[in-house]
C-alpha atoms as a PDB file:
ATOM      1  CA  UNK A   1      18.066  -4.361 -10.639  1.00  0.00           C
ATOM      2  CA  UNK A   2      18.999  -3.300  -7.300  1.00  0.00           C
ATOM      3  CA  UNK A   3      18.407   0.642  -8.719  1.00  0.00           C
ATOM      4  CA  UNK A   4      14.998   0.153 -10.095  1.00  0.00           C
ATOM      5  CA  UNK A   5      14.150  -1.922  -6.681  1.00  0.00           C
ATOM      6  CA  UNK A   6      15.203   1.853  -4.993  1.00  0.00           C
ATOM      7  CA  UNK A   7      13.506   4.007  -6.983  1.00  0.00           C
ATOM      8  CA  UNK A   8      10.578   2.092  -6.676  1.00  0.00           C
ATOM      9  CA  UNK A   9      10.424   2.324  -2.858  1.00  0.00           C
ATOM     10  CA  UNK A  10      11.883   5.838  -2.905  1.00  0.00           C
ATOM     11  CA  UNK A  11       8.558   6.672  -5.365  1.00  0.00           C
ATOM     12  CA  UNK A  12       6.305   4.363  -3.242  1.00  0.00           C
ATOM     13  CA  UNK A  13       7.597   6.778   0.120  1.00  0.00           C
ATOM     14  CA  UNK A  14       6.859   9.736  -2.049  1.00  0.00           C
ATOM     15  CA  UNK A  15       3.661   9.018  -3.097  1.00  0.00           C
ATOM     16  CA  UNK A  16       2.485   8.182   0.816  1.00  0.00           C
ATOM     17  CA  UNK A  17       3.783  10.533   3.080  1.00  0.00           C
ATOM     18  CA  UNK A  18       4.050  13.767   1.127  1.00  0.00           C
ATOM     19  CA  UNK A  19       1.414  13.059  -1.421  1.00  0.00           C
ATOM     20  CA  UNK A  20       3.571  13.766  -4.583  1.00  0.00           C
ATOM     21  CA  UNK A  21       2.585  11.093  -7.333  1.00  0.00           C
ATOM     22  CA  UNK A  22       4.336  12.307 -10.541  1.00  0.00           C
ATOM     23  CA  UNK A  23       7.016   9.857  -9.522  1.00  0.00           C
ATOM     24  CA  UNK A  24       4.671   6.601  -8.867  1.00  0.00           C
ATOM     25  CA  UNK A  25       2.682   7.507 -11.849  1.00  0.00           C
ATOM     26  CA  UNK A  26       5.841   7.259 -13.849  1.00  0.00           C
ATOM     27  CA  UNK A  27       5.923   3.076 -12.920  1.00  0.00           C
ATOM     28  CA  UNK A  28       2.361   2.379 -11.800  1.00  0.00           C
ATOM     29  CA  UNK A  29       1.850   0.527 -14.512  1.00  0.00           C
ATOM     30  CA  UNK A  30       4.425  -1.963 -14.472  1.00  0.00           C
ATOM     31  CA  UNK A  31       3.374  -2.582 -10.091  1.00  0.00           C
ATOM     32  CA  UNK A  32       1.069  -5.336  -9.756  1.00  0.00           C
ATOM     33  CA  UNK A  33       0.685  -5.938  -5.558  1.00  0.00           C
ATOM     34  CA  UNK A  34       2.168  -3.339  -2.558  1.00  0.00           C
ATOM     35  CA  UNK A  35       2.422  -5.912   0.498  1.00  0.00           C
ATOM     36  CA  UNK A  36       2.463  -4.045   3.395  1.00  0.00           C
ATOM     37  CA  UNK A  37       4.169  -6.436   5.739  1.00  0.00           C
ATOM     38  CA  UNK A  38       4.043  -3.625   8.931  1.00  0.00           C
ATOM     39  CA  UNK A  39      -0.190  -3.154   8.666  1.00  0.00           C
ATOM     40  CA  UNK A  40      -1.045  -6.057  10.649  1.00  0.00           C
ATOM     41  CA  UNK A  41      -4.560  -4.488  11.730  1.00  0.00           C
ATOM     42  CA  UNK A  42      -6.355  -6.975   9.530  1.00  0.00           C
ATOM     43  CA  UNK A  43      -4.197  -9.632   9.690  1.00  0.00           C
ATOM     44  CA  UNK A  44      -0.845 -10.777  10.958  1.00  0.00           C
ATOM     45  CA  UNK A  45       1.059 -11.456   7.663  1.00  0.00           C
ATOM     46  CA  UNK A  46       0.035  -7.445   6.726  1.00  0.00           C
ATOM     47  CA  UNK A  47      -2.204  -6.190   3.932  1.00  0.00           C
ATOM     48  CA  UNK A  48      -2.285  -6.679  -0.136  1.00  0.00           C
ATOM     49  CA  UNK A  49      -3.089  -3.615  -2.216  1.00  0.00           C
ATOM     50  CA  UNK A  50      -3.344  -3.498  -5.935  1.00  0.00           C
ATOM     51  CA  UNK A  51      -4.832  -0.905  -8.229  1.00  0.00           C
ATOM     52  CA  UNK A  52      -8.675  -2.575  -7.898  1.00  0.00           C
ATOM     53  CA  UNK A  53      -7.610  -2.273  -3.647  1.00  0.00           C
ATOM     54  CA  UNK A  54      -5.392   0.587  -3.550  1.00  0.00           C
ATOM     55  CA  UNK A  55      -4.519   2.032  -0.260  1.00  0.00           C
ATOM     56  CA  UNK A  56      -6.627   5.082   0.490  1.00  0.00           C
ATOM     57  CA  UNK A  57     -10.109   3.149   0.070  1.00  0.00           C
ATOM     58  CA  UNK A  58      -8.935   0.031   2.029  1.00  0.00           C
ATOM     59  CA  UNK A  59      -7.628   3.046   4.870  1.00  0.00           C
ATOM     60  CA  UNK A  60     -11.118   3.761   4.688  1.00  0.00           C
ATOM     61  CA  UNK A  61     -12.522   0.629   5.278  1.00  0.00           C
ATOM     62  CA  UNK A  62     -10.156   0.161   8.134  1.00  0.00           C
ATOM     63  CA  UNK A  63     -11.833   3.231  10.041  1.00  0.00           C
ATOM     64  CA  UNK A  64     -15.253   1.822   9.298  1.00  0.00           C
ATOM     65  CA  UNK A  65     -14.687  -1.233  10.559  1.00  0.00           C
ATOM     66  CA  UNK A  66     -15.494  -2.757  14.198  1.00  0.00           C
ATOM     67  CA  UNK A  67     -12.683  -2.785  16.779  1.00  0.00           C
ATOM     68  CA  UNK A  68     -12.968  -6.748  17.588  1.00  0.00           C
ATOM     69  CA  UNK A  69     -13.802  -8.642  14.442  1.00  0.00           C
ATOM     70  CA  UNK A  70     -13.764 -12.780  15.446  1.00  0.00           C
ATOM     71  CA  UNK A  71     -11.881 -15.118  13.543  1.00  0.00           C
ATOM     72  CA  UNK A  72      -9.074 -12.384  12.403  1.00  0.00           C
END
């Protein structure tokens, strides 16, 4: 357990900062939610992506939103 828990991180840091899927791809389908604990720009506890919210649009909708948003 502890191995696929590795590779899966391992892929996950692949996939991010060098932008080499083929290793992601390989598991994608078995991922349900990526909880970003350290991307507390939304909210404190971090940020939920899933395949319908997957990381680059919601990195979009970070840059398009307002600075100060009340309530957050």
């Amino acid at each position: 357990m502890l191995q696929a828990a590795d590779y899966l991180l391992w892929a996950l840091q692949r996939h991010y900062e060098r932008r080499e899927s083929r290793y992601v791809e390989l598991i994608w389908s078995k991922v349900g939610v990526v909880h970003a604990v350290d991307e507390t720009t939304l909210a404190p506890y971090g940020t939920y992506y899933t395949k319908k919210k997957p990381k680059e649009k919601a990195a979009d909708r970070v840059k398009q939103r307002p600075a100060e948003v009340p309530g957050i």
